[in-house]
C-alpha atoms as a PDB file:
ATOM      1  CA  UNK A   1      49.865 -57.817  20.155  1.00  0.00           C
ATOM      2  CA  UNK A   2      48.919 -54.387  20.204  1.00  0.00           C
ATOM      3  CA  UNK A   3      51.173 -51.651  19.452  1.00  0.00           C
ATOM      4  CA  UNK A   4      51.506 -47.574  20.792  1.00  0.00           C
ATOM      5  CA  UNK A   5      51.507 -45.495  18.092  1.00  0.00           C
ATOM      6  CA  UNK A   6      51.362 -41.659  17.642  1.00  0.00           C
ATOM      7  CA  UNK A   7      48.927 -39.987  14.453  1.00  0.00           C
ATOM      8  CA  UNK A   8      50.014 -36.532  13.434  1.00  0.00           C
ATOM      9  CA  UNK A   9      46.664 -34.549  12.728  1.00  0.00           C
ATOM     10  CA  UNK A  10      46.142 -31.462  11.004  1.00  0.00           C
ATOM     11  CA  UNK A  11      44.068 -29.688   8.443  1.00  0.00           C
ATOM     12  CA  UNK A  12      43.083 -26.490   7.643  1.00  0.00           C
ATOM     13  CA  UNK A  13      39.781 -27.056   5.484  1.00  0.00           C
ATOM     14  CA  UNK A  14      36.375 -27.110   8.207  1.00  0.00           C
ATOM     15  CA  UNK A  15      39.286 -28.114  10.430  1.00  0.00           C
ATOM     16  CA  UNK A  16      37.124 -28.236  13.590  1.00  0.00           C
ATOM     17  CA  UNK A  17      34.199 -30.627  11.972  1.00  0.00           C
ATOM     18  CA  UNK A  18      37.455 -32.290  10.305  1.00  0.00           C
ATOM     19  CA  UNK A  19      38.878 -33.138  13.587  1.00  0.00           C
ATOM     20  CA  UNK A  20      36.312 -34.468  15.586  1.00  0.00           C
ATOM     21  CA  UNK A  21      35.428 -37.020  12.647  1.00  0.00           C
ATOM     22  CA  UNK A  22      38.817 -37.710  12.225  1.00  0.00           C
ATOM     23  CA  UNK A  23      38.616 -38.886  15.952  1.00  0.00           C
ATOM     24  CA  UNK A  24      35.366 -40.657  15.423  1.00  0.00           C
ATOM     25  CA  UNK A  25      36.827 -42.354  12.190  1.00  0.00           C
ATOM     26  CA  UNK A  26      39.992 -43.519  14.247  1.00  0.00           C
ATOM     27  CA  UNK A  27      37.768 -44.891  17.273  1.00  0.00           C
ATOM     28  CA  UNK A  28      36.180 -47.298  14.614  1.00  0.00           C
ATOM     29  CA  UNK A  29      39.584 -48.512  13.580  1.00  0.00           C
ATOM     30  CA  UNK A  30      41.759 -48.487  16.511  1.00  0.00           C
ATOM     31  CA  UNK A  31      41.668 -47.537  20.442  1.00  0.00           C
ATOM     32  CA  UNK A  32      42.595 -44.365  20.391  1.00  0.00           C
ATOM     33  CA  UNK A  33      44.060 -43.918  24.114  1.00  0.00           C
ATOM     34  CA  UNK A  34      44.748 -39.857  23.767  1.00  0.00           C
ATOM     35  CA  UNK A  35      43.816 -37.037  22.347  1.00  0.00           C
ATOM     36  CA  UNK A  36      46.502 -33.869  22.445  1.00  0.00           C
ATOM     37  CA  UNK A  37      46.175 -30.405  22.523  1.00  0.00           C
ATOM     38  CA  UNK A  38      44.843 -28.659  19.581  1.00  0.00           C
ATOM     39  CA  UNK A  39      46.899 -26.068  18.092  1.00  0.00           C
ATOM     40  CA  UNK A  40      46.390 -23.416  15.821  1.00  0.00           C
ATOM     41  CA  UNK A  41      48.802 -22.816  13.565  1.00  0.00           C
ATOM     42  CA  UNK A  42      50.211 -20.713  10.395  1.00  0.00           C
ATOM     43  CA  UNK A  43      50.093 -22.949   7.131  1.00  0.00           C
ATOM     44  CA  UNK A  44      54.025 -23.661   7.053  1.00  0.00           C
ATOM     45  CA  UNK A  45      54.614 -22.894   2.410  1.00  0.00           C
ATOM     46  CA  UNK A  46      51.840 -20.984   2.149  1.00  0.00           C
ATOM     47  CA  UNK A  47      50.879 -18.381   5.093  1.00  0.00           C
ATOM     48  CA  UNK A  48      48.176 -17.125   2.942  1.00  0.00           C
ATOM     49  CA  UNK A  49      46.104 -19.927   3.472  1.00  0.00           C
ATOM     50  CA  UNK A  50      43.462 -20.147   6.843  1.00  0.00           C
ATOM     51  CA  UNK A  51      45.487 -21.348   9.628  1.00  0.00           C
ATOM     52  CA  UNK A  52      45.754 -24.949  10.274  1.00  0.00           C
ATOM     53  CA  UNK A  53      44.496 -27.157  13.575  1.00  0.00           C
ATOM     54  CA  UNK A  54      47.040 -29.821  14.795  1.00  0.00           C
ATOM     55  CA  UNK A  55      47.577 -31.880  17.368  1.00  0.00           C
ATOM     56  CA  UNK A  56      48.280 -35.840  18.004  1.00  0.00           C
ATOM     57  CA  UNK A  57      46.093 -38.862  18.838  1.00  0.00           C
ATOM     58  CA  UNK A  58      47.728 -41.955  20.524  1.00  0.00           C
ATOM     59  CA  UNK A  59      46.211 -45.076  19.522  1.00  0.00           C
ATOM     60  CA  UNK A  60      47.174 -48.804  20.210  1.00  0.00           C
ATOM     61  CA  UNK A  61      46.870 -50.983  17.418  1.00  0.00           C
ATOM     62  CA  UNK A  62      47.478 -54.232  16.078  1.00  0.00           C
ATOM     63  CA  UNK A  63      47.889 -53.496  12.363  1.00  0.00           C
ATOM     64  CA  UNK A  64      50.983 -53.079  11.180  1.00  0.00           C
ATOM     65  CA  UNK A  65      52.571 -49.910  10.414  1.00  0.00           C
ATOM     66  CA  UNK A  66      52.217 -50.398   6.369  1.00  0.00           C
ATOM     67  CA  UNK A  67      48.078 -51.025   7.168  1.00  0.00           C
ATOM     68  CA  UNK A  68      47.785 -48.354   9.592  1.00  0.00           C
ATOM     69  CA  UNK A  69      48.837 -45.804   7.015  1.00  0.00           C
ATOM     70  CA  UNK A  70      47.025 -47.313   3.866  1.00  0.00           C
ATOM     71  CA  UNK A  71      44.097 -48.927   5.275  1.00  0.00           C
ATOM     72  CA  UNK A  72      43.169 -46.116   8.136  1.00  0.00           C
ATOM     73  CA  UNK A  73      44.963 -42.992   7.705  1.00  0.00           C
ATOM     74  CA  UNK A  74      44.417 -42.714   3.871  1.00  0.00           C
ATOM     75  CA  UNK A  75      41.074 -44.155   3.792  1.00  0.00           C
ATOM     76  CA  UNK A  76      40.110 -41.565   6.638  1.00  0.00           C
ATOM     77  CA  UNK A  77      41.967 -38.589   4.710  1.00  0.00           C
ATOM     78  CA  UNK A  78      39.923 -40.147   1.813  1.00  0.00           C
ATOM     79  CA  UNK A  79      36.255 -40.472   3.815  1.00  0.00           C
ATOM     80  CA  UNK A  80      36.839 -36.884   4.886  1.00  0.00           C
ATOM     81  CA  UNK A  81      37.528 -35.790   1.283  1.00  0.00           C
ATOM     82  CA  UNK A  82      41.045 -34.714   0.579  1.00  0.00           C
ATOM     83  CA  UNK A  83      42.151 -34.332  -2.717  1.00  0.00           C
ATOM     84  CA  UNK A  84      45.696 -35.079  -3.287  1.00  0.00           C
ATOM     85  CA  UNK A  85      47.083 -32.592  -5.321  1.00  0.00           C
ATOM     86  CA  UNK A  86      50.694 -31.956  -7.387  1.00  0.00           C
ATOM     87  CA  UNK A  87      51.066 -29.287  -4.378  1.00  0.00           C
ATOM     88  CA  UNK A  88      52.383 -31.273  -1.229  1.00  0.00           C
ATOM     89  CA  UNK A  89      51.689 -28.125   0.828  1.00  0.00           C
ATOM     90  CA  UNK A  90      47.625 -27.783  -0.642  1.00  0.00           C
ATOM     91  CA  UNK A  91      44.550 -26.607   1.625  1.00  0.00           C
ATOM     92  CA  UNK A  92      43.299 -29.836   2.778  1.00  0.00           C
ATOM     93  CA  UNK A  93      40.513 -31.951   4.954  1.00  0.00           C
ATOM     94  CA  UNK A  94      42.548 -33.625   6.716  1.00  0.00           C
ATOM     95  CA  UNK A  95      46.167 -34.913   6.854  1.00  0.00           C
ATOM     96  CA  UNK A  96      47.006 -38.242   9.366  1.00  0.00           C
ATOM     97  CA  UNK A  97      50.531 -39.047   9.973  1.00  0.00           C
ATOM     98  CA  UNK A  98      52.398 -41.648  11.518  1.00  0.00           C
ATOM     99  CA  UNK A  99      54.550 -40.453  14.066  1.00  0.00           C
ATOM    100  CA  UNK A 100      55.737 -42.946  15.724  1.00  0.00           C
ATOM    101  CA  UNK A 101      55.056 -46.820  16.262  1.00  0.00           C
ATOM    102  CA  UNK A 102      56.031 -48.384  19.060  1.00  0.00           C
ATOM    103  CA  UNK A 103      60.361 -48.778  18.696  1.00  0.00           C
ATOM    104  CA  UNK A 104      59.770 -49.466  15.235  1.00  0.00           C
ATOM    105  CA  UNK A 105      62.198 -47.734  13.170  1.00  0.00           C
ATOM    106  CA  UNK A 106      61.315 -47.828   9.112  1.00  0.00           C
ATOM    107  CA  UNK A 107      62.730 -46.214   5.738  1.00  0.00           C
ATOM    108  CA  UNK A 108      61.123 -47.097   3.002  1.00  0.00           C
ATOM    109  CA  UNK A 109      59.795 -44.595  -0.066  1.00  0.00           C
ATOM    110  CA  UNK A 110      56.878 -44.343   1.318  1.00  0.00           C
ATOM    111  CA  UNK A 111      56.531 -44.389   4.705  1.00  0.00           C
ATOM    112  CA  UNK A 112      59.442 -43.105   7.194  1.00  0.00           C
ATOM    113  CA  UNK A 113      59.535 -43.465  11.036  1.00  0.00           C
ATOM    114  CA  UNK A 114      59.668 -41.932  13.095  1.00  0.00           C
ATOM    115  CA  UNK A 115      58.628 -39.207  11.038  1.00  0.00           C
ATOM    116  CA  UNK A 116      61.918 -37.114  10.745  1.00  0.00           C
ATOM    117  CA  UNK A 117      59.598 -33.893  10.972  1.00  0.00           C
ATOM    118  CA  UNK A 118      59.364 -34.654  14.710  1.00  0.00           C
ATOM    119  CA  UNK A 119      62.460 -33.016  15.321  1.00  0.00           C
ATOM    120  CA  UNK A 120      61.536 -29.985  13.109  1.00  0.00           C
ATOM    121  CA  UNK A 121      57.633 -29.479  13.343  1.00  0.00           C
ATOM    122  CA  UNK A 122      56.705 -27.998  17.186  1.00  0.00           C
ATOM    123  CA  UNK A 123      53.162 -28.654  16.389  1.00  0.00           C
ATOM    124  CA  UNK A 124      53.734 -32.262  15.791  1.00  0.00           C
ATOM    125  CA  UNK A 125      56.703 -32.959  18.609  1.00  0.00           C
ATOM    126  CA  UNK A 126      54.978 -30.578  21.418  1.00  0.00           C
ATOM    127  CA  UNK A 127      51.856 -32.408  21.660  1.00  0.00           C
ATOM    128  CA  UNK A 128      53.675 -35.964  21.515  1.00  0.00           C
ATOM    129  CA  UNK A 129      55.790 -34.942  24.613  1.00  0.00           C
ATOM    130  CA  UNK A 130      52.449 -33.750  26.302  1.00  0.00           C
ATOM    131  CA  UNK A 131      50.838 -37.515  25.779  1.00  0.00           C
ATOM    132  CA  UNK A 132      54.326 -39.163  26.362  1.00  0.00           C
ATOM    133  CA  UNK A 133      56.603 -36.675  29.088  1.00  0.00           C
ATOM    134  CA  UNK A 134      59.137 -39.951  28.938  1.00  0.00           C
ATOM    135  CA  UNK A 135      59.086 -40.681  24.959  1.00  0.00           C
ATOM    136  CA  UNK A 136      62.718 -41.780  23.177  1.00  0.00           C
ATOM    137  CA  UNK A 137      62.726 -41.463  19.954  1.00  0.00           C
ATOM    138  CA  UNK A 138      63.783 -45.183  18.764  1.00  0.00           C
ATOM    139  CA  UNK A 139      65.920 -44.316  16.144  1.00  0.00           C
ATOM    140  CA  UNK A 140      68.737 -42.311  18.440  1.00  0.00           C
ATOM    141  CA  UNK A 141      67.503 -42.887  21.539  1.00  0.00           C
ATOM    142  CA  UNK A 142      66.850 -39.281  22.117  1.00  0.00           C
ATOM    143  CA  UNK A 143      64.656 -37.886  24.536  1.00  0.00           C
ATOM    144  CA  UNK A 144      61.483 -36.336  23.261  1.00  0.00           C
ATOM    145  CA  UNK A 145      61.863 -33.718  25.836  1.00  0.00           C
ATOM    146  CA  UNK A 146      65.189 -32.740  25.019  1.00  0.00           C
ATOM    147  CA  UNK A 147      64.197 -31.539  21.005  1.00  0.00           C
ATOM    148  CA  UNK A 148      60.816 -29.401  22.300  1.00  0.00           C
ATOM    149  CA  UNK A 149      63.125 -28.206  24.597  1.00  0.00           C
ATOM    150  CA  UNK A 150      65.262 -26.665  21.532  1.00  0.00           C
ATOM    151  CA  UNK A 151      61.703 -25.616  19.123  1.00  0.00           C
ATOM    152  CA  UNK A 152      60.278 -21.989  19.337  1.00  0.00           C
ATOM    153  CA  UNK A 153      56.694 -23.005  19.692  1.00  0.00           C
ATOM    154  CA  UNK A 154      55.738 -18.771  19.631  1.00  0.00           C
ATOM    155  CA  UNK A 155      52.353 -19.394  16.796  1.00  0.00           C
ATOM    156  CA  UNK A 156      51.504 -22.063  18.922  1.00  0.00           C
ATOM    157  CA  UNK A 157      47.593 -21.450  19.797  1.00  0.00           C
ATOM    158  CA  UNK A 158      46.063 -23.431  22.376  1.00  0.00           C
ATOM    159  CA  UNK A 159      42.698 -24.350  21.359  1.00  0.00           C
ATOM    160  CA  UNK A 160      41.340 -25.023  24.544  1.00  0.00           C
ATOM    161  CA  UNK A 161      37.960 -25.506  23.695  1.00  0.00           C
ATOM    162  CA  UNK A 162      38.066 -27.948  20.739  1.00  0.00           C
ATOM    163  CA  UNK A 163      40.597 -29.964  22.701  1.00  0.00           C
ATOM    164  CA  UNK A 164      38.187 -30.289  25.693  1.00  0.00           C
ATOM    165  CA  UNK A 165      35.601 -30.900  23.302  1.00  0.00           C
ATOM    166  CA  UNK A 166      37.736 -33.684  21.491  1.00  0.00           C
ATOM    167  CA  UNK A 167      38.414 -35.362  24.954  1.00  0.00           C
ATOM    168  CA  UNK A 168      35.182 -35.259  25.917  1.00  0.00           C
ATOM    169  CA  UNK A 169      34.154 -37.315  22.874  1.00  0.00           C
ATOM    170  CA  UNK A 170      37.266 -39.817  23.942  1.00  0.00           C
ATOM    171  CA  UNK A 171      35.808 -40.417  26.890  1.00  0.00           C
ATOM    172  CA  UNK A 172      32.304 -41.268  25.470  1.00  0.00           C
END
């Protein structure tokens, strides 16, 4: 039975070409039933670095969440050639996240959700609530709405152009 699940997507390395294979990659491997809005945004550690595109697919799956991260979000981050590095906070390709998976709530070492940066990342939580106005987050049953309502998304850019772009492919 297939599951909702939300990908956190960013990168800040050809993030444009990134993005759109990201998508293409993801198509191959799930049903990806939403693209977001793109955002530009200033690299969070390091403000030096070029900004960074995010945004959030919604796919529905039937791979559990364990598989989803190893065997399609790493192998994409991998296909699209990021390096991981010593520095969490690097330049990089292309960074997929699992955001959320159905009302599955997980803690393990390696793979958390939903992803606690939801409540503290507006670039991850605004586009989520744009997919999903009606989205609880399963692990207190809060309203998705109610934490963007308390973010300052100011550094948000839209990037109306890519996302149309992106959708556009989605539809194809």
């Amino acid at each position: 039975m297939d599951v909702t699940a939300f990908i956190g997507v960013g990168a800040n390395i050809e993030p444009e070409r990134n993005l759109r294979r990201a998508l293409d990659l993801l198509r191959e491997r799930t049903v990806v039933t939403g693209v977001s809005t793109v955002y530009r945004t200033t690299p969070l550690r390091h403000p030096e670095q070029p900004p960074f595109l995010n945004g959030v697919f919604r796919i529905d799956t039937g791979l559990p969440p364990q598989a989803l991260k190893s065997d399609v979000c790493r192998a994409i981050e991998d296909a699209l050639g990021r390096v991981r590095s010593a520095d969490p906070w690097a330049p990089r390709e292309m960074d997929l996240d699992i955001a959320l998976y159905g009302d599955v709530v997980l803690d393990t070492p390696d793979l958390r959700i939903p992803d606690p940066e939801i409540r503290e990342r507006p670039f991850l939580a605004a586009p989520m609530l744009e997919l999903e106005p009606d989205l609880v987050l399963p692990d207190t049953g809060e309203a998705l709405a109610d934490v963007v309502a308390r973010m300052d998304l100011t550094g948000m850019v839209s990037m109306c152009e890519l996302t149309k772009a992106l959708r556009v492919r989605l539809a194809q």
